[in-house]
PDB file of N, CA and C in Angstrom:
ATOM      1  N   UNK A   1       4.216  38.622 -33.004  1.00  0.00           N
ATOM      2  CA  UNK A   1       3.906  38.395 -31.598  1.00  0.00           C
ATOM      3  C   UNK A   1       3.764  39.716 -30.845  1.00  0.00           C
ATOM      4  N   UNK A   2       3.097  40.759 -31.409  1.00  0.00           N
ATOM      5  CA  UNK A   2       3.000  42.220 -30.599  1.00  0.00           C
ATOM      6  C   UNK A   2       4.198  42.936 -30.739  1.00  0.00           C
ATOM      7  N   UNK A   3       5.441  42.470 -31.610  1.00  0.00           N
ATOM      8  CA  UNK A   3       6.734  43.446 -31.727  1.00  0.00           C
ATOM      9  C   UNK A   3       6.684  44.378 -32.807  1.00  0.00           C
ATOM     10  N   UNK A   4       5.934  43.897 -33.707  1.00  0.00           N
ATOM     11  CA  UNK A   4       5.888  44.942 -35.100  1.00  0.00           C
ATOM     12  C   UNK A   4       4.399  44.816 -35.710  1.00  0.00           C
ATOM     13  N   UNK A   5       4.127  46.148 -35.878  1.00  0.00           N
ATOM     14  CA  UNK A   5       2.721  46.419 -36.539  1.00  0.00           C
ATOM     15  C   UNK A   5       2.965  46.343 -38.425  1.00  0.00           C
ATOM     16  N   UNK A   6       2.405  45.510 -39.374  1.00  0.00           N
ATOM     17  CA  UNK A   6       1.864  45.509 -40.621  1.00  0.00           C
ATOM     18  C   UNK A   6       0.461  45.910 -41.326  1.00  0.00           C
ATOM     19  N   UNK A   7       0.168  46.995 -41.876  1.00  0.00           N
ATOM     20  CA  UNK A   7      -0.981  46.853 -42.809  1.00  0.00           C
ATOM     21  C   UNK A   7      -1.593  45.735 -42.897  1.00  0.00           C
ATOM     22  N   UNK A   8      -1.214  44.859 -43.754  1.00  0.00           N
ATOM     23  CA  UNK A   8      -1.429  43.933 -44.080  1.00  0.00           C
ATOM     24  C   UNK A   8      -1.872  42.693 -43.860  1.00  0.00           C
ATOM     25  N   UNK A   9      -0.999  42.962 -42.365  1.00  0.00           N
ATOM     26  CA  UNK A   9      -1.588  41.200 -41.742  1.00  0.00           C
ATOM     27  C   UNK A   9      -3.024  41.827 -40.259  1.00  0.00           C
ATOM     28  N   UNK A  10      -3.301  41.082 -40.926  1.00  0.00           N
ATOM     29  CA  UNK A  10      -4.973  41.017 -39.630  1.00  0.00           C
ATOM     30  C   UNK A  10      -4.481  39.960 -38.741  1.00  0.00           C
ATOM     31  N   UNK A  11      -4.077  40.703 -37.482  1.00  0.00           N
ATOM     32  CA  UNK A  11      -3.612  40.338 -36.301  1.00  0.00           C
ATOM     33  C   UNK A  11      -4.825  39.431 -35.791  1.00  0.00           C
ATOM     34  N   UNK A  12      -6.058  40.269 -35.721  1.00  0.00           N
ATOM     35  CA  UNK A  12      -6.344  39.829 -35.114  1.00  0.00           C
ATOM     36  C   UNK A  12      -7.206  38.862 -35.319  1.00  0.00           C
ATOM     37  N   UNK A  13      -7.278  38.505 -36.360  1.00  0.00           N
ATOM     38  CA  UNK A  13      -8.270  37.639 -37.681  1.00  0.00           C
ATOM     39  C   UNK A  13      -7.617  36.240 -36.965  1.00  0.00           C
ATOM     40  N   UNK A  14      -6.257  36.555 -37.407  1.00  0.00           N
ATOM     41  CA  UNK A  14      -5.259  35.200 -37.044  1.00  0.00           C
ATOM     42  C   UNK A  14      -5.562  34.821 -35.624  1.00  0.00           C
ATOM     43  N   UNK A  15      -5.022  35.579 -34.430  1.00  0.00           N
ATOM     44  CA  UNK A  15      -5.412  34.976 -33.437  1.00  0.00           C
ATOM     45  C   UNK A  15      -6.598  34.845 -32.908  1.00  0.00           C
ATOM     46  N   UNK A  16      -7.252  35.058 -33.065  1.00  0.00           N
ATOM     47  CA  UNK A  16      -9.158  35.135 -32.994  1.00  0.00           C
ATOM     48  C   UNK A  16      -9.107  33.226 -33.113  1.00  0.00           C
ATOM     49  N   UNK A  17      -8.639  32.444 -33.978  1.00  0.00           N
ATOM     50  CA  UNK A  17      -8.745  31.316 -34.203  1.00  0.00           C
ATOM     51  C   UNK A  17      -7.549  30.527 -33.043  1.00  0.00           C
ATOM     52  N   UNK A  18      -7.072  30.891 -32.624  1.00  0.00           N
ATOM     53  CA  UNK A  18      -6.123  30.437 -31.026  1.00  0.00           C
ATOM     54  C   UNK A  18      -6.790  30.928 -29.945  1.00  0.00           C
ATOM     55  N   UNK A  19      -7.326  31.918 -29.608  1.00  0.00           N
ATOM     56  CA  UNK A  19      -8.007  32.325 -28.092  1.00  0.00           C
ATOM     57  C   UNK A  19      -8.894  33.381 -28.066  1.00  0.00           C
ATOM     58  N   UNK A  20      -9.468  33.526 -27.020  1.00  0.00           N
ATOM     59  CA  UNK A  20     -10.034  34.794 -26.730  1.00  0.00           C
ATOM     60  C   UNK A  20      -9.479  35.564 -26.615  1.00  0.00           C
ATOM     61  N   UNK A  21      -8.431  36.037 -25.166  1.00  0.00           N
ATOM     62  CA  UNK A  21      -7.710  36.959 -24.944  1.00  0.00           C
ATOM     63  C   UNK A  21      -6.247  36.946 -26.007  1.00  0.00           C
ATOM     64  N   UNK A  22      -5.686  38.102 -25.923  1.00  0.00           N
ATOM     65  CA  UNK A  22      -4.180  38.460 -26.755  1.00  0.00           C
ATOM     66  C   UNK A  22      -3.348  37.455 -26.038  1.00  0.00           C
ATOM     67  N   UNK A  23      -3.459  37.341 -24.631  1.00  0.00           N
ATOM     68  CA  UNK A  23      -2.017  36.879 -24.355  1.00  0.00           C
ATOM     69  C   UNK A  23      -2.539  35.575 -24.589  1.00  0.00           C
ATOM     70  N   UNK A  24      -3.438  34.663 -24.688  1.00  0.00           N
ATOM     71  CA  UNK A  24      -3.871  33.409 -24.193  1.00  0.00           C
ATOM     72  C   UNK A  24      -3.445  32.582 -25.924  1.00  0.00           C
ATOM     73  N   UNK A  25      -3.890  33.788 -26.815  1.00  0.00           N
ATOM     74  CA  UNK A  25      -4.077  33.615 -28.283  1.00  0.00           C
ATOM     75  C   UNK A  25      -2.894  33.691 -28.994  1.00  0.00           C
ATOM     76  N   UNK A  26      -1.733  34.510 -28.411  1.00  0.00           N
ATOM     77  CA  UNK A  26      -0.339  34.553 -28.732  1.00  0.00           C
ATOM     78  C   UNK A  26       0.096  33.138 -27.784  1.00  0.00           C
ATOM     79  N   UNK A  27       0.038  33.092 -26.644  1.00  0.00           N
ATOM     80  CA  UNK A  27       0.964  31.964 -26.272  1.00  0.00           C
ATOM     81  C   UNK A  27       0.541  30.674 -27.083  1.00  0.00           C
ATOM     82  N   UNK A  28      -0.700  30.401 -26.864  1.00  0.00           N
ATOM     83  CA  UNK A  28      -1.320  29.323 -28.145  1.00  0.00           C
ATOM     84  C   UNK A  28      -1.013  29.318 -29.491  1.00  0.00           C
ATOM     85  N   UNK A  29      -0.643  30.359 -30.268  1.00  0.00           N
ATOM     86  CA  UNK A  29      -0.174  30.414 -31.229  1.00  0.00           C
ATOM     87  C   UNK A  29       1.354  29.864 -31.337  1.00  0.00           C
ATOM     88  N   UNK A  30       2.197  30.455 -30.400  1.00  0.00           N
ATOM     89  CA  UNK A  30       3.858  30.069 -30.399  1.00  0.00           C
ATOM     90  C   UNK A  30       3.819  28.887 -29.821  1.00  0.00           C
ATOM     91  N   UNK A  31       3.080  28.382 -29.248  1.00  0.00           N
ATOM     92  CA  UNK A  31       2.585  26.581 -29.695  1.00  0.00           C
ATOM     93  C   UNK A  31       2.824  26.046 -30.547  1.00  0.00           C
ATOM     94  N   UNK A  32       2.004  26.509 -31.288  1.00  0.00           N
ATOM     95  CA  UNK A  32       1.242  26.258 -32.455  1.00  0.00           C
ATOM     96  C   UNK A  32       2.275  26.203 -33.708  1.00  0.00           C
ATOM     97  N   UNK A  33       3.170  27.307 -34.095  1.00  0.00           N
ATOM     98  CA  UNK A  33       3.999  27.123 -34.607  1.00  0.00           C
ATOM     99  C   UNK A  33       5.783  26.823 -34.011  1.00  0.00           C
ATOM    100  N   UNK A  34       5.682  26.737 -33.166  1.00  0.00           N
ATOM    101  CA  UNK A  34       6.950  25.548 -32.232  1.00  0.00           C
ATOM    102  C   UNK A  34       6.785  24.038 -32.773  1.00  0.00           C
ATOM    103  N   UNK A  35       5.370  23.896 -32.585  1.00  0.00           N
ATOM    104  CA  UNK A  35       5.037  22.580 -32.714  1.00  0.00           C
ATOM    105  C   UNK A  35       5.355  21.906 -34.489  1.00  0.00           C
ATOM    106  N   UNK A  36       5.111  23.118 -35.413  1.00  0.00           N
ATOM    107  CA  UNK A  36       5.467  22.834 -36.737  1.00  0.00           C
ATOM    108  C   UNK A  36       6.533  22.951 -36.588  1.00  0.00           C
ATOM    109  N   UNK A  37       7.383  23.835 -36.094  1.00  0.00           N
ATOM    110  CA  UNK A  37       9.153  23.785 -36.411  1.00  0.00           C
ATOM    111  C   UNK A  37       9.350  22.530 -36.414  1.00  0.00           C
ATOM    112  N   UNK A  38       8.718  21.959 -35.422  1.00  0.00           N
ATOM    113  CA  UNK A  38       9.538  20.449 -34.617  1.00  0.00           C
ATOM    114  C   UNK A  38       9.195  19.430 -35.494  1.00  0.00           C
ATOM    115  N   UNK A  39       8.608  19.678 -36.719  1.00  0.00           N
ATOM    116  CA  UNK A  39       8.166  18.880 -37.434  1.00  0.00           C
ATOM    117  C   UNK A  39       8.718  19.014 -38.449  1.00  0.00           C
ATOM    118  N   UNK A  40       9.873  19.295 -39.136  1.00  0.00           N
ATOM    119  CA  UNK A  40      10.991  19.784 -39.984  1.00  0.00           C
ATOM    120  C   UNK A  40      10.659  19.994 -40.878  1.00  0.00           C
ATOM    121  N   UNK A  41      11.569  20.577 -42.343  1.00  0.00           N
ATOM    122  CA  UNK A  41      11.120  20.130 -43.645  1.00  0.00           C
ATOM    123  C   UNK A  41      10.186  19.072 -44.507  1.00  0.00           C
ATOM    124  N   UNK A  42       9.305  19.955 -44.814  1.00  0.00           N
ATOM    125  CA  UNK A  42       8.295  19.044 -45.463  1.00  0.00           C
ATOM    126  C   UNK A  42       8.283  19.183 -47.279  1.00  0.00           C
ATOM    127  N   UNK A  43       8.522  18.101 -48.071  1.00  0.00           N
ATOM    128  CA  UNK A  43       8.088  18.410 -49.090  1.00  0.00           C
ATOM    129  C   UNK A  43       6.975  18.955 -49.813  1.00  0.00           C
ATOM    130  N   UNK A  44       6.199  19.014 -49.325  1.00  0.00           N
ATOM    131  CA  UNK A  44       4.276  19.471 -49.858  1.00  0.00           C
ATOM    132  C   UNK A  44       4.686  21.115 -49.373  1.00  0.00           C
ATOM    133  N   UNK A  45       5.408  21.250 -48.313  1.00  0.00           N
ATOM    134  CA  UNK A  45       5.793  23.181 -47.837  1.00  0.00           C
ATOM    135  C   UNK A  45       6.636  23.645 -48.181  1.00  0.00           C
ATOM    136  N   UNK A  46       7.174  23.247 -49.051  1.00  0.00           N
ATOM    137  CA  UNK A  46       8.667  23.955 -49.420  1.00  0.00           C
ATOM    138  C   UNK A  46       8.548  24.136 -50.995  1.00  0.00           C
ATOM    139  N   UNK A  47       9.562  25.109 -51.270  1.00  0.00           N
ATOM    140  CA  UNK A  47       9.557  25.318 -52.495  1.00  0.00           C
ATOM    141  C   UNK A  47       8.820  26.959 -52.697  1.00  0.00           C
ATOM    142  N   UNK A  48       7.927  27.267 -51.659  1.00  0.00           N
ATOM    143  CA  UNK A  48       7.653  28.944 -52.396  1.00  0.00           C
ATOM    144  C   UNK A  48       6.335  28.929 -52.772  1.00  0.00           C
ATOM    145  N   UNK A  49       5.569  30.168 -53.256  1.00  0.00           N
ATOM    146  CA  UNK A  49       4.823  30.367 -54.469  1.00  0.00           C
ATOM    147  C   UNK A  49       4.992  29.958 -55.371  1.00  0.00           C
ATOM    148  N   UNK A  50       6.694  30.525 -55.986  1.00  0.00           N
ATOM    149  CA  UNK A  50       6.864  30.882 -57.089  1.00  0.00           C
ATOM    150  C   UNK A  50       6.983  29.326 -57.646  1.00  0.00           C
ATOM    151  N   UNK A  51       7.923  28.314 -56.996  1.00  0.00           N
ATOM    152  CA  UNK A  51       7.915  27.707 -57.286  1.00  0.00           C
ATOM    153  C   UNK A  51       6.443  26.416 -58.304  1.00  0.00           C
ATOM    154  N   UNK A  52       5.966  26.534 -56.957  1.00  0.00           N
ATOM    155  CA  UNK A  52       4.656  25.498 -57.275  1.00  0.00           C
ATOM    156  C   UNK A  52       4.040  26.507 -58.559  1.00  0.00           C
ATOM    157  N   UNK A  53       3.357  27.752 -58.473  1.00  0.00           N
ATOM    158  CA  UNK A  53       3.098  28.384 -59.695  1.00  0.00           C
ATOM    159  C   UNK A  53       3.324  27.904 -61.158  1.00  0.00           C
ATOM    160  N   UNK A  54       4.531  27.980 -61.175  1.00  0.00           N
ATOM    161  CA  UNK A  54       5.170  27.830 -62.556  1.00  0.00           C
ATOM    162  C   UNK A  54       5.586  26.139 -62.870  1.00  0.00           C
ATOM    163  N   UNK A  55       5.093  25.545 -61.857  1.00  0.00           N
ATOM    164  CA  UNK A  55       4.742  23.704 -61.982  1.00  0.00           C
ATOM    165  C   UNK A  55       6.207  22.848 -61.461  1.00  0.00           C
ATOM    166  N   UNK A  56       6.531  23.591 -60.695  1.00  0.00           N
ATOM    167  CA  UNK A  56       8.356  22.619 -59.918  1.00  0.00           C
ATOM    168  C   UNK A  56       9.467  23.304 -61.027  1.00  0.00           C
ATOM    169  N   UNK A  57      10.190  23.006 -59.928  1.00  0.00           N
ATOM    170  CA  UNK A  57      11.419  23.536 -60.363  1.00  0.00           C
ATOM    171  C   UNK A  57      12.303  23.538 -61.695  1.00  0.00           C
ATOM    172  N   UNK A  58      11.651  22.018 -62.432  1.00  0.00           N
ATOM    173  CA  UNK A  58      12.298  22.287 -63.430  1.00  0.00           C
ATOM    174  C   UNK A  58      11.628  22.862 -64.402  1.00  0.00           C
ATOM    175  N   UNK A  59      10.232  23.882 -64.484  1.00  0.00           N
ATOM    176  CA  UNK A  59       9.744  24.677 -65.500  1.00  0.00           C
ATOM    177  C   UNK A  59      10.640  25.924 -64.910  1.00  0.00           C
ATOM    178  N   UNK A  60      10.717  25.629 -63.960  1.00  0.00           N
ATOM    179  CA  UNK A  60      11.306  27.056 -63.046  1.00  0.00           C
ATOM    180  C   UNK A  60      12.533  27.385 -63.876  1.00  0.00           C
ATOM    181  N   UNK A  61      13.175  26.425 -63.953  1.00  0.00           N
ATOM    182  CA  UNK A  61      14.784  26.536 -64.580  1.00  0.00           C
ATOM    183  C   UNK A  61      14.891  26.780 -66.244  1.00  0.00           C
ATOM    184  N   UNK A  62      13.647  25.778 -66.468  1.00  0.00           N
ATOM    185  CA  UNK A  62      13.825  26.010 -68.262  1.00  0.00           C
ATOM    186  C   UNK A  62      13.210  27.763 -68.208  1.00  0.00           C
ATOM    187  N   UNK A  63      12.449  28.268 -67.553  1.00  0.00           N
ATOM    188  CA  UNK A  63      11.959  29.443 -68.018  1.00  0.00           C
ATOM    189  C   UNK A  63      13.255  30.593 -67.257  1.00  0.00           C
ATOM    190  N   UNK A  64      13.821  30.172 -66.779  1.00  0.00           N
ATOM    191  CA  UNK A  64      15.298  30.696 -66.391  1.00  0.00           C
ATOM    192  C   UNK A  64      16.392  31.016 -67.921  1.00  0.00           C
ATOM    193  N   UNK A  65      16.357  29.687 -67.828  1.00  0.00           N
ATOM    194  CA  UNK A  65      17.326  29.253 -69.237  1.00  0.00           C
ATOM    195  C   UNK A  65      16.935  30.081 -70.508  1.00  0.00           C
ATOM    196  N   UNK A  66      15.547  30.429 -70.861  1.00  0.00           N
ATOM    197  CA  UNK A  66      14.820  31.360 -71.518  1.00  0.00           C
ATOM    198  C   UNK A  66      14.562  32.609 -71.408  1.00  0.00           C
ATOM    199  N   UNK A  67      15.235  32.712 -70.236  1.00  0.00           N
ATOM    200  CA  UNK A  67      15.332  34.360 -70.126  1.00  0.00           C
ATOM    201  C   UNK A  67      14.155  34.901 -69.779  1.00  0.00           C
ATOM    202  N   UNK A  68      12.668  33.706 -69.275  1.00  0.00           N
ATOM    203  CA  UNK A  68      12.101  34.020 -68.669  1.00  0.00           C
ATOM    204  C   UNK A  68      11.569  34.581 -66.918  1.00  0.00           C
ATOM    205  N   UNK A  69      11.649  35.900 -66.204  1.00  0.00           N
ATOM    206  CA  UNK A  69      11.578  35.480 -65.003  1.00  0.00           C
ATOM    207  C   UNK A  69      10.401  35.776 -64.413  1.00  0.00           C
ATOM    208  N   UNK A  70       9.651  35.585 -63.524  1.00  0.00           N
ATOM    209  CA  UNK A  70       8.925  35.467 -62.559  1.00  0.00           C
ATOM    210  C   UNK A  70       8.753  35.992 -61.458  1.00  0.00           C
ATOM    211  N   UNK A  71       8.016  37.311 -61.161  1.00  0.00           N
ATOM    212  CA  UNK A  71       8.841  37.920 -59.683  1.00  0.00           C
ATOM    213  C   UNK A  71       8.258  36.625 -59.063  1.00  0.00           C
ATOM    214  N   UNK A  72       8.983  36.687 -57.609  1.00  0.00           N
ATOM    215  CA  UNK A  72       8.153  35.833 -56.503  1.00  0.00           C
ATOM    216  C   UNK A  72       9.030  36.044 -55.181  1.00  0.00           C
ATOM    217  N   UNK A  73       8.822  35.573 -54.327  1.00  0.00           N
ATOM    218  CA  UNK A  73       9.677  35.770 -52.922  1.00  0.00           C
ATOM    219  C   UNK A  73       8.848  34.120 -52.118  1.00  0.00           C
ATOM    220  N   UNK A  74      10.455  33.674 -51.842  1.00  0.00           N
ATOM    221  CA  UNK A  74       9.972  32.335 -51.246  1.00  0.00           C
ATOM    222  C   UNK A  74       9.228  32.514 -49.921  1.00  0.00           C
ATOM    223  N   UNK A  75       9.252  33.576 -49.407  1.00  0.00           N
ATOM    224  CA  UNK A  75       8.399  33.523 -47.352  1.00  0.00           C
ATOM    225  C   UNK A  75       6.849  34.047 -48.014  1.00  0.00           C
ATOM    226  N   UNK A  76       6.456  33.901 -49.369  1.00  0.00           N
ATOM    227  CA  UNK A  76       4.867  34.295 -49.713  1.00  0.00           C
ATOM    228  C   UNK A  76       4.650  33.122 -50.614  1.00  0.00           C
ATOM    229  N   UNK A  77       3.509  32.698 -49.925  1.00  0.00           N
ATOM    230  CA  UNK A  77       2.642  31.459 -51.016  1.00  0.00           C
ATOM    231  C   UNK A  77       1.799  32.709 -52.055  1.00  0.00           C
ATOM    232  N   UNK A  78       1.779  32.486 -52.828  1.00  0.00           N
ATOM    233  CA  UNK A  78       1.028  33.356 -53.852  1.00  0.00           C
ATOM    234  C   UNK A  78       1.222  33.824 -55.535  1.00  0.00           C
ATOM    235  N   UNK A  79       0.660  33.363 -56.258  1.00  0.00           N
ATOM    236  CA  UNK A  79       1.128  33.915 -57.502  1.00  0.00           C
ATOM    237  C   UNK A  79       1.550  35.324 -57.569  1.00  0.00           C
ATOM    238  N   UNK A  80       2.432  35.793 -58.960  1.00  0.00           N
ATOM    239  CA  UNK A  80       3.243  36.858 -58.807  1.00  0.00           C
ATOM    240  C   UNK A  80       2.783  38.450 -58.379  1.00  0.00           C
ATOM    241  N   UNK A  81       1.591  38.446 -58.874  1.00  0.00           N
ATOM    242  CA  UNK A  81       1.144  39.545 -58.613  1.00  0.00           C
ATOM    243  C   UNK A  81       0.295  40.039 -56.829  1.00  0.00           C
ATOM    244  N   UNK A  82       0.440  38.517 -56.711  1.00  0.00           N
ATOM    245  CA  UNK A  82       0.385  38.813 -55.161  1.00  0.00           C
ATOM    246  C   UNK A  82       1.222  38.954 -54.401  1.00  0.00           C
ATOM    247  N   UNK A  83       1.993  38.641 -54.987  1.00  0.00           N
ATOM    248  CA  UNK A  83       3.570  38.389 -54.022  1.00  0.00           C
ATOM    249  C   UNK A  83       4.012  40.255 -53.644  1.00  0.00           C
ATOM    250  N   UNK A  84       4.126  40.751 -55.165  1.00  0.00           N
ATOM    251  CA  UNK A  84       4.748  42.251 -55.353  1.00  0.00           C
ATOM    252  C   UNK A  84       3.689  42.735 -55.012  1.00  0.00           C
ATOM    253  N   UNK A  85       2.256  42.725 -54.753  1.00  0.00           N
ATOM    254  CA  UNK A  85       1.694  43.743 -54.034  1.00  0.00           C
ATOM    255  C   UNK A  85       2.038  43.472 -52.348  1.00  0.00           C
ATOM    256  N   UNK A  86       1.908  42.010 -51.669  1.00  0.00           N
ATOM    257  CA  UNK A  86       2.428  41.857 -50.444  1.00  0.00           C
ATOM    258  C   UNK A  86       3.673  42.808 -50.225  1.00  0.00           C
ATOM    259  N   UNK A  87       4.729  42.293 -51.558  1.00  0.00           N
ATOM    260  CA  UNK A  87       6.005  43.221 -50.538  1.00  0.00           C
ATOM    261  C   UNK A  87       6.215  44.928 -51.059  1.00  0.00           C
ATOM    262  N   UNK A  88       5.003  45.306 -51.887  1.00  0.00           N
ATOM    263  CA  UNK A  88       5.262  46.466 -52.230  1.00  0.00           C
ATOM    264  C   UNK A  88       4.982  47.181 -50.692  1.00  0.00           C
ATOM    265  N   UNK A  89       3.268  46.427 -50.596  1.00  0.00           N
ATOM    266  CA  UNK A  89       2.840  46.944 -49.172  1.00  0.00           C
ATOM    267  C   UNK A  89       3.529  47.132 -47.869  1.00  0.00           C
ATOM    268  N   UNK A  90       4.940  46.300 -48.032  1.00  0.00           N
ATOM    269  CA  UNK A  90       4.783  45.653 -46.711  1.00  0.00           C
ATOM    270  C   UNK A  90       6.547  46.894 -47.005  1.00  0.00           C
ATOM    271  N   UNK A  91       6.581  47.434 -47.982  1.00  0.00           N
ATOM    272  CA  UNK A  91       7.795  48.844 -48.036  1.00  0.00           C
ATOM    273  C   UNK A  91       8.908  48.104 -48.467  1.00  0.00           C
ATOM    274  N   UNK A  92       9.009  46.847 -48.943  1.00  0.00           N
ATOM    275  CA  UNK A  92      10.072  46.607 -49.217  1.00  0.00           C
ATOM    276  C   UNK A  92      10.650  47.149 -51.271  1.00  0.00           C
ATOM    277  N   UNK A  93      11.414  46.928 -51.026  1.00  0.00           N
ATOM    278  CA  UNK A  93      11.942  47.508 -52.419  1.00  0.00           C
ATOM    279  C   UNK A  93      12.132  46.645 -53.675  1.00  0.00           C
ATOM    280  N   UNK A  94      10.859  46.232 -54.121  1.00  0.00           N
ATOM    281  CA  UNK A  94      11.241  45.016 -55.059  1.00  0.00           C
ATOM    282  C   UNK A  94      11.507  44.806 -56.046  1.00  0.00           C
ATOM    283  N   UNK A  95      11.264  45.940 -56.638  1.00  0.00           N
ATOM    284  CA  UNK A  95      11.825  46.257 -58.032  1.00  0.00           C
ATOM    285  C   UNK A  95      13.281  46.062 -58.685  1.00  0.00           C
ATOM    286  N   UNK A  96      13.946  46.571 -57.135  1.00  0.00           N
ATOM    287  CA  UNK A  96      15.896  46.285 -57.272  1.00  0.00           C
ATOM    288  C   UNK A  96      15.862  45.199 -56.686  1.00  0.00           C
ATOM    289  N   UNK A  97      15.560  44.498 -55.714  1.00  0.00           N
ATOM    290  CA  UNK A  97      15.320  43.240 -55.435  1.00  0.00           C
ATOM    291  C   UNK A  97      14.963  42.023 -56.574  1.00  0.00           C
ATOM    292  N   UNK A  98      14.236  42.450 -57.111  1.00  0.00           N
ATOM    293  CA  UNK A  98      13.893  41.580 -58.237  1.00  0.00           C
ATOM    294  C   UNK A  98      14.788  41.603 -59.595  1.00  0.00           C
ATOM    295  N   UNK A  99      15.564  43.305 -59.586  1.00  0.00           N
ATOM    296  CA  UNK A  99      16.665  43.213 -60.619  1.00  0.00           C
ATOM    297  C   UNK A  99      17.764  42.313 -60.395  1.00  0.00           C
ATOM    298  N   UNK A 100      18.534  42.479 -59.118  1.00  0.00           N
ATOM    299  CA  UNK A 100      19.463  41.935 -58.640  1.00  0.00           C
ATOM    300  C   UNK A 100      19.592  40.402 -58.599  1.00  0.00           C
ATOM    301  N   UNK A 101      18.433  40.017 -58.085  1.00  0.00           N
ATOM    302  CA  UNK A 101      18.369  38.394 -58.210  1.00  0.00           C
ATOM    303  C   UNK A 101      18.025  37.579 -59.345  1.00  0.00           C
ATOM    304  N   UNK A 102      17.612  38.482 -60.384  1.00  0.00           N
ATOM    305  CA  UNK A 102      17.740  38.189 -61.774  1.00  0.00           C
ATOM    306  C   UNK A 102      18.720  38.518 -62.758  1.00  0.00           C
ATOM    307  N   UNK A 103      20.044  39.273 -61.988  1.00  0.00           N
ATOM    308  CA  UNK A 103      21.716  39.174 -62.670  1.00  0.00           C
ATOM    309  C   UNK A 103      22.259  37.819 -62.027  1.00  0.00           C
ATOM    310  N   UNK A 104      21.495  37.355 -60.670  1.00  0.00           N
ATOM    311  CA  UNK A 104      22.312  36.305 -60.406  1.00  0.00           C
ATOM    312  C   UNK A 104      23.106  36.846 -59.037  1.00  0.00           C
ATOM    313  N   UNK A 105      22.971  37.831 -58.280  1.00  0.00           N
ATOM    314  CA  UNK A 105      23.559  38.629 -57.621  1.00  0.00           C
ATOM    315  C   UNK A 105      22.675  38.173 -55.945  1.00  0.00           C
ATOM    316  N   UNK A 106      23.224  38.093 -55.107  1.00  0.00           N
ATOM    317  CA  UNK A 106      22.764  37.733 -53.738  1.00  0.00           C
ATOM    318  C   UNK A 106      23.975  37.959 -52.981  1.00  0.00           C
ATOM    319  N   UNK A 107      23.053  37.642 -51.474  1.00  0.00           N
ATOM    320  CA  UNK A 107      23.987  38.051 -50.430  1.00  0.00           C
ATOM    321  C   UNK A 107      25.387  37.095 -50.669  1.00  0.00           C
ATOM    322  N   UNK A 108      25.329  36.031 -50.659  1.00  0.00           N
ATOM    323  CA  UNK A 108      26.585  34.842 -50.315  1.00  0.00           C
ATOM    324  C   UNK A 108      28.005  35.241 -51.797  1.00  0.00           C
ATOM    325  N   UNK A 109      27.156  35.837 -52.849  1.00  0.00           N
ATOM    326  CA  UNK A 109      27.937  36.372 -54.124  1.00  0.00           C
ATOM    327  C   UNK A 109      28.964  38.338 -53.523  1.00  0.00           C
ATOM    328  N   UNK A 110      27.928  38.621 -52.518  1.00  0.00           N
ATOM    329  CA  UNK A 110      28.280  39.999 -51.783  1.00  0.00           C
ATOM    330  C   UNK A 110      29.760  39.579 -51.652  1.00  0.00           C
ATOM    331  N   UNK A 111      29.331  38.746 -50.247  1.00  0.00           N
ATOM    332  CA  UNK A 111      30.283  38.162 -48.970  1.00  0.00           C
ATOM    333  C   UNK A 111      31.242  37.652 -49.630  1.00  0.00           C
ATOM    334  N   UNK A 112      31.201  37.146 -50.935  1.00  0.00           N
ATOM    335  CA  UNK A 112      32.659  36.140 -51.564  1.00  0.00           C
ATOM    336  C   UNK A 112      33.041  37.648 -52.337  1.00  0.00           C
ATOM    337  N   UNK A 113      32.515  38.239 -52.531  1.00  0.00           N
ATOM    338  CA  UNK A 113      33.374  39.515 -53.484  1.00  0.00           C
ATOM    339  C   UNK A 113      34.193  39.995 -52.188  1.00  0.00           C
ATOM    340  N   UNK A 114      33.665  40.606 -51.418  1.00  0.00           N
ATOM    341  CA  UNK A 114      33.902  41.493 -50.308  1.00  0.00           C
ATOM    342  C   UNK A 114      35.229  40.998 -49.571  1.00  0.00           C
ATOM    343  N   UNK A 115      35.741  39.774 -49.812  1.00  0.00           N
ATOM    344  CA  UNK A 115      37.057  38.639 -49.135  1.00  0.00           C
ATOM    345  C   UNK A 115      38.246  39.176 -49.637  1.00  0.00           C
TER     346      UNK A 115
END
């Protein structure tokens, strides 16, 4: 909404399809997605890239169980190699990101050590 600049995302691509002007095209937009919040969890939207990719959750798990993993990040629809160029671009660190959550290691595992 005009607070943080990305490479990546075409600002103005997106709102171009809500308004003419910035402010007319941002307020129409936080419409726009208010109006989906209010429309809760959906099964057909949930689940990720990674998920749907690799065919639901339970290929997800057997290729777990196999010691197979998958980068992916659930806030990107996209197969894997889109995903890690999105968050390479976007500066995040995914390489240890992707180690860590493949020991099994996350924030809520932090917070219960840290007690």
């Amino acid at each position: 909404m005009g607070k943080a600049k990305n490479e990546w995302q075409d600002t103005e691509y997106v709102l171009g399809w809500f308004g003419k002007g910035i402010k007319q095209a941002r307020s129409v937009y936080h419409d726009y997605i208010e109006k989906g919040v209010s429309m809760g969890k959906r099964p057909g939207l949930t689940g990720g890239g990674l998920v749907r990719s690799v065919g639901g959750w339970f290929n997800l798990m057997e290729m777990r169980r196999a010691e197979v993993f998958v980068k992916g990040d659930e806030r990107i629809l996209g197969e894997g190699d889109f995903v890690e160029r999105m968050l390479k671009e976007s500066g995040e660190a995914f390489e240890r990101k992707s180690f860590l959550k493949s020991q099994g290691r996350d924030l809520d595992k932090l917070a219960a050590h840290r007690r």
